[in-house]
N, C-alpha and C. Protein backbone atom coordinates (compact mmCIF):
# COMPACT_ATOMS: atom_id res chain seq x y z
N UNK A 1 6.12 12.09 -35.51
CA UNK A 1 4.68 11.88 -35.33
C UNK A 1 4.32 12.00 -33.86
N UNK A 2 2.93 12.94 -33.72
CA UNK A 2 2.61 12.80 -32.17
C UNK A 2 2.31 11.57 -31.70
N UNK A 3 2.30 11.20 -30.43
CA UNK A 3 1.54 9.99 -30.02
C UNK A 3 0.02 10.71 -29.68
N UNK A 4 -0.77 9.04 -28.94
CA UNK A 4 -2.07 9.79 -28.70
C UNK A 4 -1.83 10.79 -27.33
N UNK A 5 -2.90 11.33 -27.36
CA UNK A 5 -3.07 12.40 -26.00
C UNK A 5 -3.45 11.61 -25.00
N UNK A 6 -2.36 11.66 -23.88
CA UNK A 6 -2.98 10.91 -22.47
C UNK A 6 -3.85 11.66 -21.85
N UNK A 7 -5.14 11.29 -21.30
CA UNK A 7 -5.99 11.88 -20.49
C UNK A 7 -5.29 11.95 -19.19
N UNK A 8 -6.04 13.42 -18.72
CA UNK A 8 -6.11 13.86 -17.54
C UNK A 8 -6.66 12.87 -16.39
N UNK A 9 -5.89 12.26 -15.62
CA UNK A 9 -6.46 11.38 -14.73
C UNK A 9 -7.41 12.04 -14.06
N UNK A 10 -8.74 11.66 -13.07
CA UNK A 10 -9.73 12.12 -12.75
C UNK A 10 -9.29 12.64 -10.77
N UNK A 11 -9.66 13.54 -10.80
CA UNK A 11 -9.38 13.82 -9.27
C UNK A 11 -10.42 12.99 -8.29
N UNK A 12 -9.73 12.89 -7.15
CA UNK A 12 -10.41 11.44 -6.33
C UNK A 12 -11.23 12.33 -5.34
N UNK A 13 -12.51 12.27 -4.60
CA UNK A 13 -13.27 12.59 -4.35
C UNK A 13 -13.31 11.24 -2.89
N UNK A 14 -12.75 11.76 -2.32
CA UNK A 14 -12.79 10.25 -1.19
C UNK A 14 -14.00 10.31 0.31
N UNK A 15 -14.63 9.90 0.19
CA UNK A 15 -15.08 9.38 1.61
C UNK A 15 -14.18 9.42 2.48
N UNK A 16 -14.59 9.84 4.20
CA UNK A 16 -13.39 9.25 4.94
C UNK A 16 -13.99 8.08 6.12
N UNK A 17 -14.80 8.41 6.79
CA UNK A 17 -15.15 7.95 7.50
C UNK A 17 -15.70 6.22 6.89
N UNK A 18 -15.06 5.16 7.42
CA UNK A 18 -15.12 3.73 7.18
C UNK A 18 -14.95 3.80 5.42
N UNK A 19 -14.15 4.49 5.22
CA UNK A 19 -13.80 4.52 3.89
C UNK A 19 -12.20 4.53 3.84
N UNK A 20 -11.83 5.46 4.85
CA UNK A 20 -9.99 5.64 5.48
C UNK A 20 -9.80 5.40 6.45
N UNK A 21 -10.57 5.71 7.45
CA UNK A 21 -10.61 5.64 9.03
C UNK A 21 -11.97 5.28 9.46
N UNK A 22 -11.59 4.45 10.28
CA UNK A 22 -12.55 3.50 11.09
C UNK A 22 -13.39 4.65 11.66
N UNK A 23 -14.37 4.03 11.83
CA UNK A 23 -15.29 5.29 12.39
C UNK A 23 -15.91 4.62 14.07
N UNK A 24 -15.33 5.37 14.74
CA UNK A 24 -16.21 4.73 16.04
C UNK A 24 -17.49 4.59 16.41
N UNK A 25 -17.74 5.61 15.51
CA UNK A 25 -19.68 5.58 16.08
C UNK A 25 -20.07 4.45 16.08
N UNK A 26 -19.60 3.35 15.31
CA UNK A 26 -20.35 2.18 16.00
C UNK A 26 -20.33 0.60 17.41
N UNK A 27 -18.94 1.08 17.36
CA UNK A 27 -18.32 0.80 18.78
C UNK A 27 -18.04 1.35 19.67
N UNK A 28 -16.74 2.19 19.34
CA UNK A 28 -16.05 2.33 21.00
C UNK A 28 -16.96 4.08 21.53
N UNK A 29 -18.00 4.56 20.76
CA UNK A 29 -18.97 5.71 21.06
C UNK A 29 -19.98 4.92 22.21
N UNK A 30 -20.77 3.62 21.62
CA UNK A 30 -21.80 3.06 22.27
C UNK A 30 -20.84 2.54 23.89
N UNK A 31 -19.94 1.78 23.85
CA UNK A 31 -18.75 1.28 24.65
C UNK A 31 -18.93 2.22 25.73
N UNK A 32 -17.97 3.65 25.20
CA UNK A 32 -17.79 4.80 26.27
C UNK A 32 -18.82 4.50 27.47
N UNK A 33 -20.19 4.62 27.35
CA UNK A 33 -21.13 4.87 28.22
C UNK A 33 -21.95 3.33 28.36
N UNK A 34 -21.33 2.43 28.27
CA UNK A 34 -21.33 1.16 28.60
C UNK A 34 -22.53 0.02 28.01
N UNK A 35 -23.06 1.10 26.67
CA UNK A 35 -24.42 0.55 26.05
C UNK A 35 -24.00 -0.29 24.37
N UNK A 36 -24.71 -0.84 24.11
CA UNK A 36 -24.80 -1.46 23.12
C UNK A 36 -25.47 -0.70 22.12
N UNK A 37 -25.00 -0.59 20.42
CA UNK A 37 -25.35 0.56 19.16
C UNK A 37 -26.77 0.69 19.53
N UNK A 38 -27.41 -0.20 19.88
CA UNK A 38 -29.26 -0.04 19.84
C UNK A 38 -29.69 0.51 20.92
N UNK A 39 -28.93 0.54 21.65
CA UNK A 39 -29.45 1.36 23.30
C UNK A 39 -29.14 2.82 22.92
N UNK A 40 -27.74 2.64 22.07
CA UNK A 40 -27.05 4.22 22.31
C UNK A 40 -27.76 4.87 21.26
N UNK A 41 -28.03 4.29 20.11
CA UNK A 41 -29.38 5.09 18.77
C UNK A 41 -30.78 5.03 19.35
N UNK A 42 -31.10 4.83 20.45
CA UNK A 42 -32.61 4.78 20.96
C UNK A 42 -32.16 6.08 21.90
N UNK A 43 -31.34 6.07 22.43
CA UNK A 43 -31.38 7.14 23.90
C UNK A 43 -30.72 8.65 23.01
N UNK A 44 -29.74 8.52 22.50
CA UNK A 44 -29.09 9.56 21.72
C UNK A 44 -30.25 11.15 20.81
N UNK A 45 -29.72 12.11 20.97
CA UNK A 45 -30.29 13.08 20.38
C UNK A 45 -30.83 12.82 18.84
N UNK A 46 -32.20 12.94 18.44
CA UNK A 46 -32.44 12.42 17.02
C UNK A 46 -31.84 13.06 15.82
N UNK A 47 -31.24 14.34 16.23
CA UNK A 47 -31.29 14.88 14.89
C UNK A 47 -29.72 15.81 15.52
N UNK A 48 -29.58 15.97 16.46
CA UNK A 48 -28.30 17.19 16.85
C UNK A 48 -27.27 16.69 15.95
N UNK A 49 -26.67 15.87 16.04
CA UNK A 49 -25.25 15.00 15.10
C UNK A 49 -25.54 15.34 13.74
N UNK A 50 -26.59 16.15 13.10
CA UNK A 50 -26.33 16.27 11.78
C UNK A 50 -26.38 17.70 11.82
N UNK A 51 -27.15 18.82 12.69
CA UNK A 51 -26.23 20.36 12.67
C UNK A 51 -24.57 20.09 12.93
N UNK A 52 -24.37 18.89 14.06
CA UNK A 52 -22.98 19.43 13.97
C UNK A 52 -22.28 18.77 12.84
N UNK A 53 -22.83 18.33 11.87
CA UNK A 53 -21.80 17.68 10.74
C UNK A 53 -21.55 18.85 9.97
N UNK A 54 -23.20 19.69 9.71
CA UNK A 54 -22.91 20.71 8.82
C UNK A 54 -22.67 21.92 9.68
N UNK A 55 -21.87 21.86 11.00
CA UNK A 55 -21.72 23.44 11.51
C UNK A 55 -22.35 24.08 12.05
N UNK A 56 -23.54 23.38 12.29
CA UNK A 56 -24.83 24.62 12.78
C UNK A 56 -24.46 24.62 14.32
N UNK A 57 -24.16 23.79 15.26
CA UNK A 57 -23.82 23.77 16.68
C UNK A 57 -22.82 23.72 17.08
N UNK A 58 -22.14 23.96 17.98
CA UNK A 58 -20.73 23.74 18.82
C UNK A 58 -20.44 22.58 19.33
N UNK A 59 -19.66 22.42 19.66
CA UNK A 59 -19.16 20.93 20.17
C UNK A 59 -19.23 20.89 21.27
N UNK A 60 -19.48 21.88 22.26
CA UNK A 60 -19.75 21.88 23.85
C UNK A 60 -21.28 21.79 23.81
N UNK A 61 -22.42 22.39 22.21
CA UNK A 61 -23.65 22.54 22.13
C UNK A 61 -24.24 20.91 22.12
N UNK A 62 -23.19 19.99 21.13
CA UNK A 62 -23.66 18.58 20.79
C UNK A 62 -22.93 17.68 21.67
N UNK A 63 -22.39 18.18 22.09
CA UNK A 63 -22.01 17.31 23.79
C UNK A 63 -22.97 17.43 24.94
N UNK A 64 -23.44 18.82 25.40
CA UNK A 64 -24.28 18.93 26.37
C UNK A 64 -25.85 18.37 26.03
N UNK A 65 -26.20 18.45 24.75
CA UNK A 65 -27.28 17.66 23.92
C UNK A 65 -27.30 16.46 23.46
N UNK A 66 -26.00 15.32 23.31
CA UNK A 66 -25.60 14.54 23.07
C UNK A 66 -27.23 13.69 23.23
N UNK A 67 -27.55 13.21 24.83
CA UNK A 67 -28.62 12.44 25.06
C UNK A 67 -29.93 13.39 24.81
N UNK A 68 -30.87 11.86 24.89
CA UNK A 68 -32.11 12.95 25.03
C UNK A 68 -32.82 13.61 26.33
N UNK A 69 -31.78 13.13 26.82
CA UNK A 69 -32.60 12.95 28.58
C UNK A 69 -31.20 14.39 29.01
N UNK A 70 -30.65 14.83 28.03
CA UNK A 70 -29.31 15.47 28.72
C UNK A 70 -28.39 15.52 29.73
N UNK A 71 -28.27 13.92 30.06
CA UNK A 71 -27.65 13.43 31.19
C UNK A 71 -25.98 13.92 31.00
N UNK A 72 -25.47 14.10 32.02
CA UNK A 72 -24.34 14.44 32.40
C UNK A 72 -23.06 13.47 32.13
N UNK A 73 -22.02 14.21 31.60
CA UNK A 73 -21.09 12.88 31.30
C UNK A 73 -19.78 13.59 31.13
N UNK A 74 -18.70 12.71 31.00
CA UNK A 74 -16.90 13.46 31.35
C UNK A 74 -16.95 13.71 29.43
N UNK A 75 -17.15 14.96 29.30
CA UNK A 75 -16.32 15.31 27.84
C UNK A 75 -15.21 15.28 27.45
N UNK A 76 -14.41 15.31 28.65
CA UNK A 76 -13.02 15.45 28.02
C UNK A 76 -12.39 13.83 27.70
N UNK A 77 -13.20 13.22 28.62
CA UNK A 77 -13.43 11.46 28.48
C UNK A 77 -13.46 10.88 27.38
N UNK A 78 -14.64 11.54 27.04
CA UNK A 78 -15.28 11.10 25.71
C UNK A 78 -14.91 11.67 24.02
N UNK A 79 -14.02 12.86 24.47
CA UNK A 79 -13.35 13.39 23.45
C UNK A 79 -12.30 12.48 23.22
N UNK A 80 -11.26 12.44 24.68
CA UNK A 80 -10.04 11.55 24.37
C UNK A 80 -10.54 9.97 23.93
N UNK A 81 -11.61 9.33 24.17
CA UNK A 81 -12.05 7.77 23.57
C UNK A 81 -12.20 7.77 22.09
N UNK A 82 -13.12 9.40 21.59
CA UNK A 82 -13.42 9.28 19.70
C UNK A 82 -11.74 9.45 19.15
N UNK A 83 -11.13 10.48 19.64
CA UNK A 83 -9.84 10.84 18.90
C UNK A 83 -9.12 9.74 19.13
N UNK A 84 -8.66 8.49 20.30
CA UNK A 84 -8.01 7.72 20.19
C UNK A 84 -8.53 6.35 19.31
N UNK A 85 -9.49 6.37 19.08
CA UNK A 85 -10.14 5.25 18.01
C UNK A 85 -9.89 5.80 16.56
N UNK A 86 -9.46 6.68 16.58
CA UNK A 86 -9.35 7.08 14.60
C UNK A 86 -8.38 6.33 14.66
N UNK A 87 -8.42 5.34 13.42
CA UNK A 87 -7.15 4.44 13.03
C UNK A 87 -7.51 4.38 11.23
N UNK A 88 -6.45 3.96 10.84
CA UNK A 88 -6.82 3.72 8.92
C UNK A 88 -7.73 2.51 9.27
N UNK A 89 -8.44 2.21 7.78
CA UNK A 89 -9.15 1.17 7.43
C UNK A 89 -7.87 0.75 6.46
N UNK A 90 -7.91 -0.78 6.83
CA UNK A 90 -6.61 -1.43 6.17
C UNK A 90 -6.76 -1.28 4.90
N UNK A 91 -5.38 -0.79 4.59
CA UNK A 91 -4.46 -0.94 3.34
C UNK A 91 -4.89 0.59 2.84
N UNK A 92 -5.73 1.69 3.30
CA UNK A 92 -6.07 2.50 2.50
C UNK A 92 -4.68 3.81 2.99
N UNK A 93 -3.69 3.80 3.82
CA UNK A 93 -2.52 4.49 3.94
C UNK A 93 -2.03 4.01 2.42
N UNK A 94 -1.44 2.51 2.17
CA UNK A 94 -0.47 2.76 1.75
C UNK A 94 -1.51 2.70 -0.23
N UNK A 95 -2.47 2.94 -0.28
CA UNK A 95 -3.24 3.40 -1.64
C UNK A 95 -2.54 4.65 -1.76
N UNK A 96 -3.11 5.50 -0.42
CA UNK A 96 -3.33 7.30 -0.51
C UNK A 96 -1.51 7.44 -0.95
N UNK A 97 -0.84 7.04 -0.54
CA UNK A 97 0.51 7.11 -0.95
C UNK A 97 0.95 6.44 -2.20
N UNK A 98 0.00 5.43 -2.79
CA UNK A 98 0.90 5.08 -4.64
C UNK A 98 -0.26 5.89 -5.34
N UNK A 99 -1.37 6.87 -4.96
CA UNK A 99 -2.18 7.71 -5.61
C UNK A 99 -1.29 9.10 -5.93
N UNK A 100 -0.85 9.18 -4.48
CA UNK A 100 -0.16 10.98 -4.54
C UNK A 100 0.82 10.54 -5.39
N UNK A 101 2.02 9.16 -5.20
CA UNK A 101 3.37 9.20 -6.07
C UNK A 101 3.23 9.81 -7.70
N UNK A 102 1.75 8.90 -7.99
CA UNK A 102 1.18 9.06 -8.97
C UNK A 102 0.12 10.17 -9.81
N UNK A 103 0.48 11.34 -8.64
CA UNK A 103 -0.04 12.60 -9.26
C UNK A 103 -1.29 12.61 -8.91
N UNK A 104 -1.98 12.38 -8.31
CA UNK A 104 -3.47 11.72 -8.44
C UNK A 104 -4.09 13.24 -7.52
N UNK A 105 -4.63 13.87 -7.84
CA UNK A 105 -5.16 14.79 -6.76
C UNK A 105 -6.14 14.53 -5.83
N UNK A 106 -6.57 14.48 -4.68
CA UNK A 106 -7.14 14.03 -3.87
C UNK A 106 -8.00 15.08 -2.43
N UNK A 107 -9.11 14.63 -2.66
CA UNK A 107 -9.68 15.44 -1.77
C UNK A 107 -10.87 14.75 -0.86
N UNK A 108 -10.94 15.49 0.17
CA UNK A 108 -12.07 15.05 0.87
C UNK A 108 -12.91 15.18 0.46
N UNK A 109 -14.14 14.34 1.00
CA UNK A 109 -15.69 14.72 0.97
C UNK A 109 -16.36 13.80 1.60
N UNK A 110 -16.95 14.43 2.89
CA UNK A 110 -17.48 13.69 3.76
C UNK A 110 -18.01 14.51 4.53
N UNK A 111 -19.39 13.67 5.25
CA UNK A 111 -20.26 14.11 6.15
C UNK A 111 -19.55 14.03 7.42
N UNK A 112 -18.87 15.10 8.00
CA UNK A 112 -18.20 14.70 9.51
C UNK A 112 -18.29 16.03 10.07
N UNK A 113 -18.34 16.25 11.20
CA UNK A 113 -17.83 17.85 11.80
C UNK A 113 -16.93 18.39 12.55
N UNK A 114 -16.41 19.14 12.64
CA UNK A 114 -15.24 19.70 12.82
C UNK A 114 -14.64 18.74 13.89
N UNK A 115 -14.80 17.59 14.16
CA UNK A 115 -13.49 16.37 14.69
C UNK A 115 -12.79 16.11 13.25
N UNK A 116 -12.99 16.58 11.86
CA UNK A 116 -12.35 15.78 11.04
C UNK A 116 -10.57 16.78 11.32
N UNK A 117 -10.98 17.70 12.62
CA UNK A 117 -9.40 18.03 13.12
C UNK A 117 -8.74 17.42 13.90
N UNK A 118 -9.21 16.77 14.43
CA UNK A 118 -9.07 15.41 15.45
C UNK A 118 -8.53 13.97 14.75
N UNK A 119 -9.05 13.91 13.81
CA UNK A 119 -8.66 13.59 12.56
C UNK A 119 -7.27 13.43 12.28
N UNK A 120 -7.55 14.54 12.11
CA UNK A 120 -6.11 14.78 11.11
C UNK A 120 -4.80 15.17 12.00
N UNK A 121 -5.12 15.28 13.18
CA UNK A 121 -4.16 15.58 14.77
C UNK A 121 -3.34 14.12 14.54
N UNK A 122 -4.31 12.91 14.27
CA UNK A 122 -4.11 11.77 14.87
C UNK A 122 -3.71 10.89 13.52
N UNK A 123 -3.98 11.25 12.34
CA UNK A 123 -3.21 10.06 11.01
C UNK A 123 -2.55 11.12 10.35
N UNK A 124 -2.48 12.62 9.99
CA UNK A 124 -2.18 13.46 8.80
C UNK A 124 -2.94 13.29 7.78
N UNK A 125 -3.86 13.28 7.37
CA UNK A 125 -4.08 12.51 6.48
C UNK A 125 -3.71 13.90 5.28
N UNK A 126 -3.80 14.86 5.64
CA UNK A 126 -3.66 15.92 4.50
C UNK A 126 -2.07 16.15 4.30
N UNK A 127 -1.00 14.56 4.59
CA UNK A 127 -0.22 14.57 4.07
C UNK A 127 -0.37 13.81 2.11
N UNK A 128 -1.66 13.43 2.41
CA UNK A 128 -2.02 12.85 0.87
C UNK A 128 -3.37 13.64 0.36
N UNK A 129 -3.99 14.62 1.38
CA UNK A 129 -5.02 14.68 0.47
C UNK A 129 -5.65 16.48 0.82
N UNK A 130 -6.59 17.05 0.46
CA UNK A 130 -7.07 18.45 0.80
C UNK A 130 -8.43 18.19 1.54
N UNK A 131 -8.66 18.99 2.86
CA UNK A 131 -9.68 18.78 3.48
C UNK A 131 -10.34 19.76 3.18
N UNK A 132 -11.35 19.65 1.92
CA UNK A 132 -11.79 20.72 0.95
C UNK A 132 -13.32 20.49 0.90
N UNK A 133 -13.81 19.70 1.10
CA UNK A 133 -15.43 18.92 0.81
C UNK A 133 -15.79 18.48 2.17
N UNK A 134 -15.53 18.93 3.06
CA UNK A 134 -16.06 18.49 4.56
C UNK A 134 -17.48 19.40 5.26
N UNK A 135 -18.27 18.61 5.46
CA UNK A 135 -19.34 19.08 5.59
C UNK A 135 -19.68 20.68 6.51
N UNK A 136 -19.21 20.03 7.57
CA UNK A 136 -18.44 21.36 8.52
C UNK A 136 -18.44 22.49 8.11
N UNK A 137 -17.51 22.26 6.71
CA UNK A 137 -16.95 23.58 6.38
C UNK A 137 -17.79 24.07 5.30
N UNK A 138 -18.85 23.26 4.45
CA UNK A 138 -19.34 23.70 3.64
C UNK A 138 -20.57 23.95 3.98
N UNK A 139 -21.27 22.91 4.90
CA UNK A 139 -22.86 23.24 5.05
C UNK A 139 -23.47 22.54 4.28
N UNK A 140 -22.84 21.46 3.63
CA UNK A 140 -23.74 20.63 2.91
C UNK A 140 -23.34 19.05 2.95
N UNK A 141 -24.14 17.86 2.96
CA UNK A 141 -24.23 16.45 3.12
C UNK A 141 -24.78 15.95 1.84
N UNK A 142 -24.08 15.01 1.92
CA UNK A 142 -24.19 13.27 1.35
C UNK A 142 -25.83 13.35 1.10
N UNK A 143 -26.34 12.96 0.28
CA UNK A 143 -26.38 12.75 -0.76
C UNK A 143 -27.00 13.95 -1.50
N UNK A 144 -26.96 15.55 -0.86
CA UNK A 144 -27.14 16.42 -1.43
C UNK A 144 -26.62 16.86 -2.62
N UNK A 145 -26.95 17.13 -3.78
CA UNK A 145 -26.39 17.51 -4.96
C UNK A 145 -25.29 18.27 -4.94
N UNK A 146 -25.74 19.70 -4.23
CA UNK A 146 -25.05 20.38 -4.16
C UNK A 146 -23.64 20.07 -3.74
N UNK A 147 -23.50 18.86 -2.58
CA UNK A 147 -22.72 18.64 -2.22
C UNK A 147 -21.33 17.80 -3.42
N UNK A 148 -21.85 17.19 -4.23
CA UNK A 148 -20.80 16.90 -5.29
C UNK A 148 -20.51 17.90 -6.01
N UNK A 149 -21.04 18.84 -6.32
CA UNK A 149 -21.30 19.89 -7.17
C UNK A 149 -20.07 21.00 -6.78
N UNK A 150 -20.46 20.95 -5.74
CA UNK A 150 -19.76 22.02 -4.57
C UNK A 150 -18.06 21.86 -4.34
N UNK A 151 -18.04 20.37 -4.47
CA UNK A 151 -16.49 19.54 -4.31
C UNK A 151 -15.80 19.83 -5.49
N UNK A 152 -16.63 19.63 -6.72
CA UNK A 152 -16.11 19.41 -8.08
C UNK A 152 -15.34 20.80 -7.90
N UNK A 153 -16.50 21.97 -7.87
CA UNK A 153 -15.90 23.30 -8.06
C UNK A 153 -14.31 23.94 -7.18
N UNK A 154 -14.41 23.07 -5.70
CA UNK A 154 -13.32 23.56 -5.17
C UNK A 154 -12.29 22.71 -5.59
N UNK A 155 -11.96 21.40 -6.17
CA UNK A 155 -11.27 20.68 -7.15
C UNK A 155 -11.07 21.17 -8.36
N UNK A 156 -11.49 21.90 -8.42
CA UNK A 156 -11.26 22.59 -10.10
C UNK A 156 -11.77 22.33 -11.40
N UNK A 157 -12.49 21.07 -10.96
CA UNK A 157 -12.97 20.16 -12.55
C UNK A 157 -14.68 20.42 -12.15
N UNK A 158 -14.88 19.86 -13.51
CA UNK A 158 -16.38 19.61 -13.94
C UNK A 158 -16.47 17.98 -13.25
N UNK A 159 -17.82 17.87 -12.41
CA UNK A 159 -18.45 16.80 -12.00
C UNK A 159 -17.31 15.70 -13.08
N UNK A 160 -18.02 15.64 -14.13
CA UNK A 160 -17.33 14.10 -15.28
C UNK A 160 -15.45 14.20 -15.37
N UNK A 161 -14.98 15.17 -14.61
CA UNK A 161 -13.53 15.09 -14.35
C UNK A 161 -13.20 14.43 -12.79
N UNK A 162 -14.02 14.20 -12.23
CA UNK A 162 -13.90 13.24 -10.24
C UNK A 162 -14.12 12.40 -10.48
N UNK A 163 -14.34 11.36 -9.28
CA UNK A 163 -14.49 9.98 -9.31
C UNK A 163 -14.52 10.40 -7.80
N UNK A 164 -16.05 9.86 -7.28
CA UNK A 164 -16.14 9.57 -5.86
C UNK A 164 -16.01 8.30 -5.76
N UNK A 165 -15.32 8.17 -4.26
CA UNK A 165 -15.25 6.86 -3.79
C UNK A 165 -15.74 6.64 -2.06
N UNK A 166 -17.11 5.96 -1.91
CA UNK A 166 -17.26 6.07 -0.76
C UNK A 166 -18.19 4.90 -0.39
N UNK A 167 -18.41 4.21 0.62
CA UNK A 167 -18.95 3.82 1.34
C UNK A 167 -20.27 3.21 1.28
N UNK A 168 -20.86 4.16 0.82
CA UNK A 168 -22.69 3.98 0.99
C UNK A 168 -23.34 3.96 -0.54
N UNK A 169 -24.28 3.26 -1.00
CA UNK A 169 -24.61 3.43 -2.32
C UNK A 169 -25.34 4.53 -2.26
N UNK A 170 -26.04 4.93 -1.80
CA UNK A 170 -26.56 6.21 -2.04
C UNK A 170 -25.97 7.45 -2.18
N UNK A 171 -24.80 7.68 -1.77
CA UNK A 171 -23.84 8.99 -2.19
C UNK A 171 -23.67 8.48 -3.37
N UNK A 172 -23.02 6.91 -3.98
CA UNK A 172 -22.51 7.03 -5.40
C UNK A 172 -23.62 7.51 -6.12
N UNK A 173 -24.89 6.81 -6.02
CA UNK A 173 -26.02 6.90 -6.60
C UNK A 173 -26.36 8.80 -7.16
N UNK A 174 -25.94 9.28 -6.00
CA UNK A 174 -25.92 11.25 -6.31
C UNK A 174 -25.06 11.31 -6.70
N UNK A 175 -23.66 10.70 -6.54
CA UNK A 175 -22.83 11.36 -7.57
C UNK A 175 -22.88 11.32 -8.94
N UNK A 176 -23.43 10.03 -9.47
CA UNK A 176 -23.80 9.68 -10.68
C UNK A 176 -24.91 10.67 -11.48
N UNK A 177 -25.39 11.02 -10.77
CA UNK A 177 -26.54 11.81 -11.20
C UNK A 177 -26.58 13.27 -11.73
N UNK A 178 -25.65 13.65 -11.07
CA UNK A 178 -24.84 15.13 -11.27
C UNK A 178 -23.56 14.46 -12.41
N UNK A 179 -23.27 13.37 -12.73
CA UNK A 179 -22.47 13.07 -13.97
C UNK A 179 -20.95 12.98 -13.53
N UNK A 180 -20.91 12.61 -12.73
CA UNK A 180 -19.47 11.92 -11.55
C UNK A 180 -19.16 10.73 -11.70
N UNK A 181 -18.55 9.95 -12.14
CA UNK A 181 -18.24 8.70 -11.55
C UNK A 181 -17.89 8.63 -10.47
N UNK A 182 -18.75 7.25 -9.84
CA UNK A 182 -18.51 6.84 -8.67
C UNK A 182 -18.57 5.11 -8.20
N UNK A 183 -17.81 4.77 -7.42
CA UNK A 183 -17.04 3.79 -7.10
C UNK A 183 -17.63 3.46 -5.80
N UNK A 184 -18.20 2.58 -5.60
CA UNK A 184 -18.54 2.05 -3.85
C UNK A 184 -17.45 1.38 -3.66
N UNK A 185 -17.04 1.98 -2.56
CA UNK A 185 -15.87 1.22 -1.26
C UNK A 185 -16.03 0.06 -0.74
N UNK A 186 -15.68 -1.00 -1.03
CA UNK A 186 -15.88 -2.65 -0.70
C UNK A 186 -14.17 -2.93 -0.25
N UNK A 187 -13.55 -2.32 0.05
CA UNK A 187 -12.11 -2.73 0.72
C UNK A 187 -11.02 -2.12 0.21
N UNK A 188 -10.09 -2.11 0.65
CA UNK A 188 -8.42 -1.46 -0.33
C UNK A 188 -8.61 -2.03 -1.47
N UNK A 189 -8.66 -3.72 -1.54
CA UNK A 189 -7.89 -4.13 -2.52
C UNK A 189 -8.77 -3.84 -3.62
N UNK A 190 -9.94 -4.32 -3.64
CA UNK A 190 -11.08 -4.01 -4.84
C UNK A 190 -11.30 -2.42 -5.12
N UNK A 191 -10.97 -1.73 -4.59
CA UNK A 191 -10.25 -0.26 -4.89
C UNK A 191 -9.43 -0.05 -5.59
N UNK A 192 -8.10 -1.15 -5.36
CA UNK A 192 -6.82 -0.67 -5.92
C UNK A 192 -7.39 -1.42 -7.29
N UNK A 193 -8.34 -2.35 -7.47
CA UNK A 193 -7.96 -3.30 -8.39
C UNK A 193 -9.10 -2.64 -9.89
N UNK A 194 -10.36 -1.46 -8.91
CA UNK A 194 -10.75 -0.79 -9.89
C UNK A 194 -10.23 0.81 -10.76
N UNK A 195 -9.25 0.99 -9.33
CA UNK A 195 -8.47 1.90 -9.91
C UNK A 195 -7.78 2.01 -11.43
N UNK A 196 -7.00 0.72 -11.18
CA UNK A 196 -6.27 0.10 -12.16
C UNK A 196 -6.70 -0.20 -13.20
N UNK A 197 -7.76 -0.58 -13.37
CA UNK A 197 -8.98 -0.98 -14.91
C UNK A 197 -9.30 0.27 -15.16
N UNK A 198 -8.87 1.42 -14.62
CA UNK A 198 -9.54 2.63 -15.24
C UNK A 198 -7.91 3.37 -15.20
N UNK A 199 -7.39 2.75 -15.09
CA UNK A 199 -5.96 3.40 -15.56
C UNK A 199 -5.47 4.66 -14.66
N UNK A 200 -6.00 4.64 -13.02
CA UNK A 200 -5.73 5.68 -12.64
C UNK A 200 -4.17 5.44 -11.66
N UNK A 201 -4.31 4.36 -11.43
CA UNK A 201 -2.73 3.56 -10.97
C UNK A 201 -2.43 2.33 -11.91
């Protein structure tokens, strides 16, 4: 007699930024230039940081534009301060490693721009996962449709075969909508512990 048919576990759709890795923008970015988050989001360019998430500018373009006043500052400074602040968000290394043991396919998807090579210089992280859904590379953001849509297809499955996991309710909120399950990020452990109720570890 057959047994039942085990389902296809769902491919993971991960956030990275304060989802895997700490994200500096809200410290050691404001720090660098000796201001506090509310000085550095009042003086800062309003809108440049989101061409360069999706690619539209260079990194010498959103550095020299960085302020609004285009004040002058050490880039190579300020490059070496973001790349030495990427660190994991606790406990999510040793997840990404009982996910892969466990077959689990895994991919990016996140609003970041081409530092998510800086990134990956500094943890590997695409020793557990595919940097496949990065905004950068696709041209599309959080909470854009397209943008789950877009992930599913380079993952191989239909939207209701992923499971995003990220950060902000409003990405889950789009992923749901396009017919994704999705999971808000509240820590490793309540991760590992919804994983598990859905039978994916």
């Amino acid at each position: 007699m057959g047994g039942a048919a085990v389902s296809e576990p769902p491919v993971l759709l991960l956030d990275v930024m304060d989802t895997l890795v700490v994200d500096p923008f809200h410290r050691e970015l404001p720090a660098f230039f000796g201001l506090t988050l509310p000085a550095y989001l009042a003086q800062k360019h309003p809108t440049l940081w989101l061409d360069f998430e999706r690619g539209l500018c260079s990194e010498a373009d959103f550095l020299d534009g960085l302020f609004r006043d285009r004040r002058r500052f050490d880039h190579d400074a300020f490059i070496a301060c973001v790349q030495g602040a990427y660190r994991w968000v606790e406990g999510m290394e040793p997840l990404l490693i009982a996910l892969t043991a466990r077959g689990v396919a895994l991919h990016a998807l996140s609003n970041y721009p081409v530092w998510y090579l800086r990134i990956e210089k500094e943890l590997r992280l695409s020793r557990y996962l595919r940097w496949s859904g990065v905004s950068c590379i696709t041209g599309l953001r959080k909470p854009d449709e397209a943008a789950f849509l877009t992930a599913a297809a380079a993952a191989g499955r239909p939207p209701s075969g992923c499971l995003l996991v990220d950060d902000r309710e409003a990405n889950c909120v789009a992923a749901r909508a396009v017919g994704m399950d999705a999971v808000r990020f509240e820590g490793a452990g309540p991760l590992r512990a919804v994983l598990e109720a859905r039978g994916v570890l």
